[in-house]
PDB file of N, CA and C in Angstrom:
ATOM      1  N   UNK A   1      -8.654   6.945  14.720  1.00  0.00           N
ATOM      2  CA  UNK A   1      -8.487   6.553  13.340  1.00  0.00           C
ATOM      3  C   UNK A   1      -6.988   6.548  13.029  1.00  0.00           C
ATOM      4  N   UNK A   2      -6.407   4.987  12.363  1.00  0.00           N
ATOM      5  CA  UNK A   2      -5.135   5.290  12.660  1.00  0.00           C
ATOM      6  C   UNK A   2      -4.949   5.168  10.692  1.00  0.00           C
ATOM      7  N   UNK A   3      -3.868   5.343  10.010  1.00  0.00           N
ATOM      8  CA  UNK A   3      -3.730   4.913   8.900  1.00  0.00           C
ATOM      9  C   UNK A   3      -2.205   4.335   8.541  1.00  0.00           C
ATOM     10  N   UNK A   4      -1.503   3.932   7.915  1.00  0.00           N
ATOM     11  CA  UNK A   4      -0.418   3.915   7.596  1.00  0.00           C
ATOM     12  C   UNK A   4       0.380   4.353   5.591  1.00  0.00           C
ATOM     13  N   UNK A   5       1.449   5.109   5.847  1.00  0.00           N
ATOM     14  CA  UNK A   5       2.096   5.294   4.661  1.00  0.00           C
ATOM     15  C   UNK A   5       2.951   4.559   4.425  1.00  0.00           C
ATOM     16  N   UNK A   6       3.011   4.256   2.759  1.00  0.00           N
ATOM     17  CA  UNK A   6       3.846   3.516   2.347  1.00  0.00           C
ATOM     18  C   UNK A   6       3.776   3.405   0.557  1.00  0.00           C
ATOM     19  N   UNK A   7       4.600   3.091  -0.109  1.00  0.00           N
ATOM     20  CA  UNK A   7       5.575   3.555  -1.042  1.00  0.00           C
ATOM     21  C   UNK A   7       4.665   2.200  -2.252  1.00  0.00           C
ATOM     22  N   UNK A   8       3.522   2.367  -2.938  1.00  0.00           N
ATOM     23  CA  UNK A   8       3.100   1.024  -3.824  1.00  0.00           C
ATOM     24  C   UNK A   8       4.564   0.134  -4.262  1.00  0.00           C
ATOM     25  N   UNK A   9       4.226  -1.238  -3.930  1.00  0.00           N
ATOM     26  CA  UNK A   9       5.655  -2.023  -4.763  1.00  0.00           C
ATOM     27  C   UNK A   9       4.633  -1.823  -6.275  1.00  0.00           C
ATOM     28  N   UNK A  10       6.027  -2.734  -7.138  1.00  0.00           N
ATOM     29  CA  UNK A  10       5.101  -3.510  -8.144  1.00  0.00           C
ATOM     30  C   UNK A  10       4.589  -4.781  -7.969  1.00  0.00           C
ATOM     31  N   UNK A  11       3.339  -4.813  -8.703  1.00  0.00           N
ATOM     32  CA  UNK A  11       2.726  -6.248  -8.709  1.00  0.00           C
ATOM     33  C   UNK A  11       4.062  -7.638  -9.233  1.00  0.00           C
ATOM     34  N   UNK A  12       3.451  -8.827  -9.102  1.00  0.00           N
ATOM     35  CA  UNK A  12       4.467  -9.761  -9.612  1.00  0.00           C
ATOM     36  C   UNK A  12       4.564  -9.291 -10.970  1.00  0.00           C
ATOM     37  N   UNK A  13       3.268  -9.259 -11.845  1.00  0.00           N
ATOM     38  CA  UNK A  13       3.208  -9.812 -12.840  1.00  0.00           C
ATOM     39  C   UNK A  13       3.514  -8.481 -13.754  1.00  0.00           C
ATOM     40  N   UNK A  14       4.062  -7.545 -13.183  1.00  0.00           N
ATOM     41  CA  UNK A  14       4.523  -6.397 -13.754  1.00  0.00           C
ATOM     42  C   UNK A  14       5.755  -5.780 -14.025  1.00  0.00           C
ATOM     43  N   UNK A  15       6.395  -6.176 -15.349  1.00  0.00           N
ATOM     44  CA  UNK A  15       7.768  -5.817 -15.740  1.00  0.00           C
ATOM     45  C   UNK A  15       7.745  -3.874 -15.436  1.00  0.00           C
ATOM     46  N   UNK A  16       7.345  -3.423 -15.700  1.00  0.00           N
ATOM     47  CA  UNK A  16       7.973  -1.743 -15.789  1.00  0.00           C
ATOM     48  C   UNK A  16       7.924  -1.000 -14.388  1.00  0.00           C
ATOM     49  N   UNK A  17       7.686   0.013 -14.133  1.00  0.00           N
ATOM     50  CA  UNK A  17       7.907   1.002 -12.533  1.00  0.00           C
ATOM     51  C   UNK A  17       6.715   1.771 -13.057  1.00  0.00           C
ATOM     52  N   UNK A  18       5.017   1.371 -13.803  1.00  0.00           N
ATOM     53  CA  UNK A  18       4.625   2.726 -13.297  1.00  0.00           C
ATOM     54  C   UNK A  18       3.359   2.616 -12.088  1.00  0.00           C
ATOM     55  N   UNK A  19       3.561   3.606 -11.502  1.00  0.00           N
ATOM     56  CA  UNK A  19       2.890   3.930 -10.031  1.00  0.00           C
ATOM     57  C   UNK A  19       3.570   3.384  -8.828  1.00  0.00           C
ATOM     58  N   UNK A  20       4.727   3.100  -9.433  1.00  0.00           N
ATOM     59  CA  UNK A  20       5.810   2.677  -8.190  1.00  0.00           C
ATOM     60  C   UNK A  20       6.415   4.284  -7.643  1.00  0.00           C
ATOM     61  N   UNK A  21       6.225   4.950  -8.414  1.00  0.00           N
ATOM     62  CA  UNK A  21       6.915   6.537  -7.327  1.00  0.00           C
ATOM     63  C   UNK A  21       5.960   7.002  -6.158  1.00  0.00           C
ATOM     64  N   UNK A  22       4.143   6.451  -6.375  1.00  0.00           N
ATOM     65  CA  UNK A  22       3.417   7.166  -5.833  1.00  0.00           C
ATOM     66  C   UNK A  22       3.439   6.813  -4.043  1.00  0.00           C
ATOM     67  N   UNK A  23       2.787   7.326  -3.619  1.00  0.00           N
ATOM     68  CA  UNK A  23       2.791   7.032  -1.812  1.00  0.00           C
ATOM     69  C   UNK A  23       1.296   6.655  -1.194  1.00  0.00           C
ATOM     70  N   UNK A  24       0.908   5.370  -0.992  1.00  0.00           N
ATOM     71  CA  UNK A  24      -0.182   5.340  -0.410  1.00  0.00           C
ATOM     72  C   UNK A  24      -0.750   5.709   0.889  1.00  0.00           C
ATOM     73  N   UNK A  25      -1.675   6.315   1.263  1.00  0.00           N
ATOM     74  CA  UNK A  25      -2.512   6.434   3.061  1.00  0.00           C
ATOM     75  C   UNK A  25      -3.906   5.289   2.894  1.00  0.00           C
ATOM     76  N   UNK A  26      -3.671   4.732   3.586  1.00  0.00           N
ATOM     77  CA  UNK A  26      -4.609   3.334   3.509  1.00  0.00           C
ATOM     78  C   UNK A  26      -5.251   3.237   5.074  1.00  0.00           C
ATOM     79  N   UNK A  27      -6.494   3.714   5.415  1.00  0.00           N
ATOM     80  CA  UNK A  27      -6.475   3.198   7.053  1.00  0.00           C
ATOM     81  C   UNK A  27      -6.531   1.697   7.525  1.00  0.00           C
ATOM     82  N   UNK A  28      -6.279   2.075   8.299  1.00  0.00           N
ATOM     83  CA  UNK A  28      -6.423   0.491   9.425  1.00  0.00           C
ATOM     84  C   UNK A  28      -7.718   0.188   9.549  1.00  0.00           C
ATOM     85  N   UNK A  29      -8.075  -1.144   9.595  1.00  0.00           N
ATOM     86  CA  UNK A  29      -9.226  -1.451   9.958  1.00  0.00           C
ATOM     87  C   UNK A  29      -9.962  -1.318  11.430  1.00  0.00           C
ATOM     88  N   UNK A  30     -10.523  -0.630  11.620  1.00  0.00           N
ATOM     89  CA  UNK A  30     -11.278  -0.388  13.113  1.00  0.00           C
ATOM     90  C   UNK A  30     -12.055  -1.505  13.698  1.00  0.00           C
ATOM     91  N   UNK A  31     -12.560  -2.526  12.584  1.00  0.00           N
ATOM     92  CA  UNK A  31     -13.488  -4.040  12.972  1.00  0.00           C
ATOM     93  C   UNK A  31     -13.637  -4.734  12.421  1.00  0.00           C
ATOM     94  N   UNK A  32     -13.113  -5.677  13.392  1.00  0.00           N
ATOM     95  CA  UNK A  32     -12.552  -7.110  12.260  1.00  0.00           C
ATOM     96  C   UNK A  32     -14.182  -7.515  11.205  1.00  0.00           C
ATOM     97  N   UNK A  33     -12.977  -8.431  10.719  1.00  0.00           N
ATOM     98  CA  UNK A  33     -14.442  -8.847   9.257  1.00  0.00           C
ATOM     99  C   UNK A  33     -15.346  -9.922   9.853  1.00  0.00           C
ATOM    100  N   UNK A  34     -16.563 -10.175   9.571  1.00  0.00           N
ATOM    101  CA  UNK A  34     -17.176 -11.861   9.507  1.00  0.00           C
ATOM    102  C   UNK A  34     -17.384 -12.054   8.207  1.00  0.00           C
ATOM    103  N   UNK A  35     -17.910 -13.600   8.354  1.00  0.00           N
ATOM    104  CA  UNK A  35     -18.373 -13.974   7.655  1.00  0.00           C
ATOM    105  C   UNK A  35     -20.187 -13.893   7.663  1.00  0.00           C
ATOM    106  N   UNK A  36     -20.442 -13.730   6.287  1.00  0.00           N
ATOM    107  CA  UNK A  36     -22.115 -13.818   6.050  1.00  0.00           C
ATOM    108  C   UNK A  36     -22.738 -14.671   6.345  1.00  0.00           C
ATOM    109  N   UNK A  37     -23.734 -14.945   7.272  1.00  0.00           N
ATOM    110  CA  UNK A  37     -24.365 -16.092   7.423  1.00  0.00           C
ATOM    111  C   UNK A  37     -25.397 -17.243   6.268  1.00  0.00           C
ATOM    112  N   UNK A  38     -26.082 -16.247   5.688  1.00  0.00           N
ATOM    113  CA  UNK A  38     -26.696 -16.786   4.336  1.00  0.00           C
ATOM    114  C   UNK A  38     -25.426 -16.881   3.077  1.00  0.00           C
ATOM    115  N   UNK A  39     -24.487 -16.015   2.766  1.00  0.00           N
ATOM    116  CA  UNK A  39     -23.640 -16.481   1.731  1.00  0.00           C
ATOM    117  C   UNK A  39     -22.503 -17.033   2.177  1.00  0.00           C
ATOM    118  N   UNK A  40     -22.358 -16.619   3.495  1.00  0.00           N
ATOM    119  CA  UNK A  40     -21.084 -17.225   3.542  1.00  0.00           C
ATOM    120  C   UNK A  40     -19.349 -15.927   3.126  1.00  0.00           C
ATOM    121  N   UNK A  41     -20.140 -15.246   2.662  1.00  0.00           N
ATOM    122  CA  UNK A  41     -19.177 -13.906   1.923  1.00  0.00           C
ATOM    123  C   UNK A  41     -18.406 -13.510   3.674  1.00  0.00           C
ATOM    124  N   UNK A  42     -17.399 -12.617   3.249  1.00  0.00           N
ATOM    125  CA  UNK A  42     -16.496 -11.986   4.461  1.00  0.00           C
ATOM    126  C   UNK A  42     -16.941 -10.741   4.134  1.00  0.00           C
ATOM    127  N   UNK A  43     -17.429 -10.149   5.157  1.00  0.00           N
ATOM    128  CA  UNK A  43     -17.617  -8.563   4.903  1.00  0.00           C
ATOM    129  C   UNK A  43     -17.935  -7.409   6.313  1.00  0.00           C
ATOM    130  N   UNK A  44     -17.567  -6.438   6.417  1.00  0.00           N
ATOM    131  CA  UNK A  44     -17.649  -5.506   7.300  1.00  0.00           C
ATOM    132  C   UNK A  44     -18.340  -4.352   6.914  1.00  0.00           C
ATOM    133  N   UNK A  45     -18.582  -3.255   8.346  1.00  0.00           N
ATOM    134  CA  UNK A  45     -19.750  -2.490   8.443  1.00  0.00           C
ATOM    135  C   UNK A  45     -18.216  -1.323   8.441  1.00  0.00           C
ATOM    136  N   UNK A  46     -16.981  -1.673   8.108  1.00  0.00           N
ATOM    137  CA  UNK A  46     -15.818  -0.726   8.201  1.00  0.00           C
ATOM    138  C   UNK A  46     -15.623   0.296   6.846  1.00  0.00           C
ATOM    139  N   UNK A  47     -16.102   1.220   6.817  1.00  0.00           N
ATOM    140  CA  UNK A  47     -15.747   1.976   5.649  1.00  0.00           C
ATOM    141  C   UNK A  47     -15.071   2.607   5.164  1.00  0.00           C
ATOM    142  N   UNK A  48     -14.375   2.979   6.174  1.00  0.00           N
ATOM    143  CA  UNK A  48     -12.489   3.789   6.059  1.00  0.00           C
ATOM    144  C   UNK A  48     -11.501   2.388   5.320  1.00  0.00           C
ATOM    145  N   UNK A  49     -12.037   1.450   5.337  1.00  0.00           N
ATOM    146  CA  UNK A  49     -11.161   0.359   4.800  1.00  0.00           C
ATOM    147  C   UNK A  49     -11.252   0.188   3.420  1.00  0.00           C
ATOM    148  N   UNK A  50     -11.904   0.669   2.677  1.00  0.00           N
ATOM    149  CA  UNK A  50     -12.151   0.670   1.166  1.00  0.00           C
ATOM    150  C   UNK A  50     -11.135   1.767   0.596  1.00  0.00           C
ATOM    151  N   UNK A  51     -11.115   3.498   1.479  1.00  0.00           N
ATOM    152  CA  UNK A  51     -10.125   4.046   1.234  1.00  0.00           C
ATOM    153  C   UNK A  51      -8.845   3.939   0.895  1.00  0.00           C
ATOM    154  N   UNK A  52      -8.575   4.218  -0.495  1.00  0.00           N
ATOM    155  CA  UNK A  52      -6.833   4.398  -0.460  1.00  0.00           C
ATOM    156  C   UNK A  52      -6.596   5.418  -0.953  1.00  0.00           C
ATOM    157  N   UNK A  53      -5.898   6.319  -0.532  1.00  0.00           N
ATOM    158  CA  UNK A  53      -5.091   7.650  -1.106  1.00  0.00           C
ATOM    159  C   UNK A  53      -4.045   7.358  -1.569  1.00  0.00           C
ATOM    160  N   UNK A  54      -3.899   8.332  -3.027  1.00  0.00           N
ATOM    161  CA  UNK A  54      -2.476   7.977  -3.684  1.00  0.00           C
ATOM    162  C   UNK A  54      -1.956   9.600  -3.338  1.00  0.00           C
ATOM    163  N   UNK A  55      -0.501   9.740  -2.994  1.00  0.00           N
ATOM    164  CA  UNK A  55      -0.240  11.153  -2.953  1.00  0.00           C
ATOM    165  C   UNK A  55       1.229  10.991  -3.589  1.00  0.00           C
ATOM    166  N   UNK A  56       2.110  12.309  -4.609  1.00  0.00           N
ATOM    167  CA  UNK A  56       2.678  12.098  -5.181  1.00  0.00           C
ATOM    168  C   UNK A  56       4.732  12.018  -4.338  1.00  0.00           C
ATOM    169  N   UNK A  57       4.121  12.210  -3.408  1.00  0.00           N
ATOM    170  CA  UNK A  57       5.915  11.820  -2.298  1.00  0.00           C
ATOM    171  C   UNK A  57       4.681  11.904  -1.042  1.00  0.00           C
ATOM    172  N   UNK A  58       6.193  10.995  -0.189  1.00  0.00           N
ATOM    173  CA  UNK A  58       5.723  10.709   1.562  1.00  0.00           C
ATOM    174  C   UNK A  58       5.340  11.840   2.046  1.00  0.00           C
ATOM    175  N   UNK A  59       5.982  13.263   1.793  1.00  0.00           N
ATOM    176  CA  UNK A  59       5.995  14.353   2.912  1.00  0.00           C
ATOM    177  C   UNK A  59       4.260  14.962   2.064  1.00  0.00           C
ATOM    178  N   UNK A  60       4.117  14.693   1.279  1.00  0.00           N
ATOM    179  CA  UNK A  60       2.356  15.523   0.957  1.00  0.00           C
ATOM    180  C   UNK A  60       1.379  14.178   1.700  1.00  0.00           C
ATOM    181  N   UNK A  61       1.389  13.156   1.821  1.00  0.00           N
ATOM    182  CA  UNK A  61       0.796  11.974   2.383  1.00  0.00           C
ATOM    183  C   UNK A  61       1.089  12.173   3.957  1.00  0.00           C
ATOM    184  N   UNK A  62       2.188  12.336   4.514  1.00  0.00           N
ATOM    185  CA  UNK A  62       2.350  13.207   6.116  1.00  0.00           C
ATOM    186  C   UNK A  62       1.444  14.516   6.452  1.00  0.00           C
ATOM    187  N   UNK A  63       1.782  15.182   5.569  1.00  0.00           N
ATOM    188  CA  UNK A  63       0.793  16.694   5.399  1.00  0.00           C
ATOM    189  C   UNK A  63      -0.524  16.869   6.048  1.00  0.00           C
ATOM    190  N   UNK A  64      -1.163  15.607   4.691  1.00  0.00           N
ATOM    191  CA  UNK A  64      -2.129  15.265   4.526  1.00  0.00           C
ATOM    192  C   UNK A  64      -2.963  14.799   6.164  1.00  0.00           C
ATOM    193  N   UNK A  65      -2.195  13.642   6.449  1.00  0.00           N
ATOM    194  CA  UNK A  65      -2.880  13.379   7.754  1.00  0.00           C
ATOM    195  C   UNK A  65      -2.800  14.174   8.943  1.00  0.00           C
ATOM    196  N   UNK A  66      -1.843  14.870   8.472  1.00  0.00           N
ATOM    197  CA  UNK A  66      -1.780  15.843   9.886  1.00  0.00           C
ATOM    198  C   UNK A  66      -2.605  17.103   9.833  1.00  0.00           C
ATOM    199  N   UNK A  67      -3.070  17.534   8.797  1.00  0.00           N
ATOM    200  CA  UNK A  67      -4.023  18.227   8.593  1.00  0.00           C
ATOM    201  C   UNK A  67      -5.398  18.044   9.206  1.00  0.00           C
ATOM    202  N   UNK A  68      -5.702  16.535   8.957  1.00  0.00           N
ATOM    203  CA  UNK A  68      -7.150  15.983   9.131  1.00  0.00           C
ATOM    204  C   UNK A  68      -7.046  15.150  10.910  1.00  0.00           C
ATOM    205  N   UNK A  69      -5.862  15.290  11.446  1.00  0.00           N
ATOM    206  CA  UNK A  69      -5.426  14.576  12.333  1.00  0.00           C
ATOM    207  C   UNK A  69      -5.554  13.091  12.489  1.00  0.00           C
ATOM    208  N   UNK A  70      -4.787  12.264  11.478  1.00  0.00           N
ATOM    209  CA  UNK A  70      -4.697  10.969  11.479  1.00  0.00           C
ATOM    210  C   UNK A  70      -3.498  10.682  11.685  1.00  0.00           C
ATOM    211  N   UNK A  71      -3.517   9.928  12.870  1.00  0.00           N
ATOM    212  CA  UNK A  71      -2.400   9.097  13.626  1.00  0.00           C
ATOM    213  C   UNK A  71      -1.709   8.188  12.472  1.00  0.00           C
ATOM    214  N   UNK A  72      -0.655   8.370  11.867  1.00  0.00           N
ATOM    215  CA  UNK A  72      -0.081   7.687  10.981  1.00  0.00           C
ATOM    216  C   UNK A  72       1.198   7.116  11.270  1.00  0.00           C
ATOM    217  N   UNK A  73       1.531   5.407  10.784  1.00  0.00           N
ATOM    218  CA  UNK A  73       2.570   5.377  10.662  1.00  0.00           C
ATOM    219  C   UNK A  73       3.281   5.128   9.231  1.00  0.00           C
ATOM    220  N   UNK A  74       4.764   5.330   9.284  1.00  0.00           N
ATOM    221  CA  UNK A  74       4.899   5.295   7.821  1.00  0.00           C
ATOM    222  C   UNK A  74       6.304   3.980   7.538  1.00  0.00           C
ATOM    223  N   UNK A  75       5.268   3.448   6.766  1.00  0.00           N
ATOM    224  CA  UNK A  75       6.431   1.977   6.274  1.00  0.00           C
ATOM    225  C   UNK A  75       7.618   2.960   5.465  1.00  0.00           C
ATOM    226  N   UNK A  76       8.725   2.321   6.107  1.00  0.00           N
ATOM    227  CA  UNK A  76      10.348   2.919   4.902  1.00  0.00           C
ATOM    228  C   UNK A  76      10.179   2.084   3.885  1.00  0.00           C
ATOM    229  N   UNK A  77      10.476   2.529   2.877  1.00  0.00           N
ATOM    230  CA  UNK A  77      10.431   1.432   1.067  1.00  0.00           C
ATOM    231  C   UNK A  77      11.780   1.000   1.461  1.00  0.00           C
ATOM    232  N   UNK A  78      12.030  -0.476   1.869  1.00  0.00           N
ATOM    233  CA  UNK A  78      13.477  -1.723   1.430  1.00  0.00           C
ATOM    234  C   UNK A  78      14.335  -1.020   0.168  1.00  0.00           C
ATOM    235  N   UNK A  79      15.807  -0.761   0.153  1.00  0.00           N
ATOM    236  CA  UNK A  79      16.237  -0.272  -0.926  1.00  0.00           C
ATOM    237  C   UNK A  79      15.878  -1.112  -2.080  1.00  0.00           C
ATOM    238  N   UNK A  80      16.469  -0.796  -3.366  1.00  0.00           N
ATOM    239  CA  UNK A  80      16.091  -1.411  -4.494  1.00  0.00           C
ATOM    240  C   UNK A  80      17.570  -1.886  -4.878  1.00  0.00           C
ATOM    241  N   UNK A  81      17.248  -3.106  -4.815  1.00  0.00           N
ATOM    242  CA  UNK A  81      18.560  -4.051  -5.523  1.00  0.00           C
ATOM    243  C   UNK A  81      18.372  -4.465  -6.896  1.00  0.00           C
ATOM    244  N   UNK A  82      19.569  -4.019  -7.555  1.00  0.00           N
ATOM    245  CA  UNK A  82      19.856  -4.434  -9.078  1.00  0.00           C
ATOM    246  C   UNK A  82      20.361  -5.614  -8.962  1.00  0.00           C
ATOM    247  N   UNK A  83      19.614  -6.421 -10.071  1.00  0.00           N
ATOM    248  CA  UNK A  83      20.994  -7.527 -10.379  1.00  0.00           C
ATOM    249  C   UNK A  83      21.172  -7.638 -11.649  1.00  0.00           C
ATOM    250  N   UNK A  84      22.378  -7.127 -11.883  1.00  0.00           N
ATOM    251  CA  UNK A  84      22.791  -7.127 -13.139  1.00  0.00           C
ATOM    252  C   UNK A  84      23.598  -8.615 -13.401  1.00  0.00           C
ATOM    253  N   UNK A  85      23.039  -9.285 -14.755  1.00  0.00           N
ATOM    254  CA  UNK A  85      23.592 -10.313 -15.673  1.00  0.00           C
ATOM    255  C   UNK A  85      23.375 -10.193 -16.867  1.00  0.00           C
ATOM    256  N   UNK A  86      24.263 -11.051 -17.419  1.00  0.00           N
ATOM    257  CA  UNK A  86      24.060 -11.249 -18.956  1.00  0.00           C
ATOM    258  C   UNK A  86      23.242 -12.098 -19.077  1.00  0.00           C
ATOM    259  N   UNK A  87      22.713 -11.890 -20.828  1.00  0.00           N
ATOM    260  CA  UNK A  87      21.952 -12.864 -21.071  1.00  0.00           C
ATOM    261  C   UNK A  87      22.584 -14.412 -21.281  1.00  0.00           C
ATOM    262  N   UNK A  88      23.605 -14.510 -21.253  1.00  0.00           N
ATOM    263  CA  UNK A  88      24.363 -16.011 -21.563  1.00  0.00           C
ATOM    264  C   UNK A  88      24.660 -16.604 -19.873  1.00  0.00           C
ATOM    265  N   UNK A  89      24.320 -15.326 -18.944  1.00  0.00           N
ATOM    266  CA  UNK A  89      23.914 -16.306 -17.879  1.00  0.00           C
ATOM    267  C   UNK A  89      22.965 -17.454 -17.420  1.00  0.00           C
ATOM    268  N   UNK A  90      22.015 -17.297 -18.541  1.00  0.00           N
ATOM    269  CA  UNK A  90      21.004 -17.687 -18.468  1.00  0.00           C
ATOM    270  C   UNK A  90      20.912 -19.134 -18.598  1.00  0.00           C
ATOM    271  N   UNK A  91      22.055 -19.834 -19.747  1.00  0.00           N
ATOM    272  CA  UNK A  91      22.230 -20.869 -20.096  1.00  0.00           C
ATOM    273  C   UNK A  91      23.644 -21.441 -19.452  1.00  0.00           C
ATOM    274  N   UNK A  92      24.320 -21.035 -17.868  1.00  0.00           N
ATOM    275  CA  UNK A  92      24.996 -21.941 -17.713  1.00  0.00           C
ATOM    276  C   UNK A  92      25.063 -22.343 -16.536  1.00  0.00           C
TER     277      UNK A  92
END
């Protein structure tokens, strides 16, 4: 059972930062998906894949799996770039 950590971005459609501090453990999928033969739907017999853990920093989300012994890897969060302008940039 493997999982990986990593840092929630924000959605597009979301101006503010909240639940951007938290740290997700999400497992890997163990078997790939099909498709349904009568609907046609995509779906799996994988149930660790519905799981997501929110934990409040990386090192309690490390803890965590090493406790339960889950092989984890952990995505680094890309720094965060400002870009600062004015608003009269806007119009030239």
């Amino acid at each position: 059972m493997t999982a990986r950590i990593f840092q929630q971005p924000k959605h597009a459609m979301q101006s503010g930062k909240a639940h951007t501090d938290e740290w997700v453990l999400e497992f890997a999928p163990s078997e790939a998906r099909f498709a349904d033969p009568l609907m046609g739907w995509t779906g799996s017999g994988d149930m660790q894949s519905q799981v997501k853990l929110t934990f409040p920093d990386k090192d309690a989300a490390k803890a965590y799996a090493e406790k339960y012994g889950i092989a984890v890897r952990i995505h680094a969060t890309p720094p965060k770039r400002l870009k600062l302008q004015a608003y009269a940039d806007n119009f030239r």
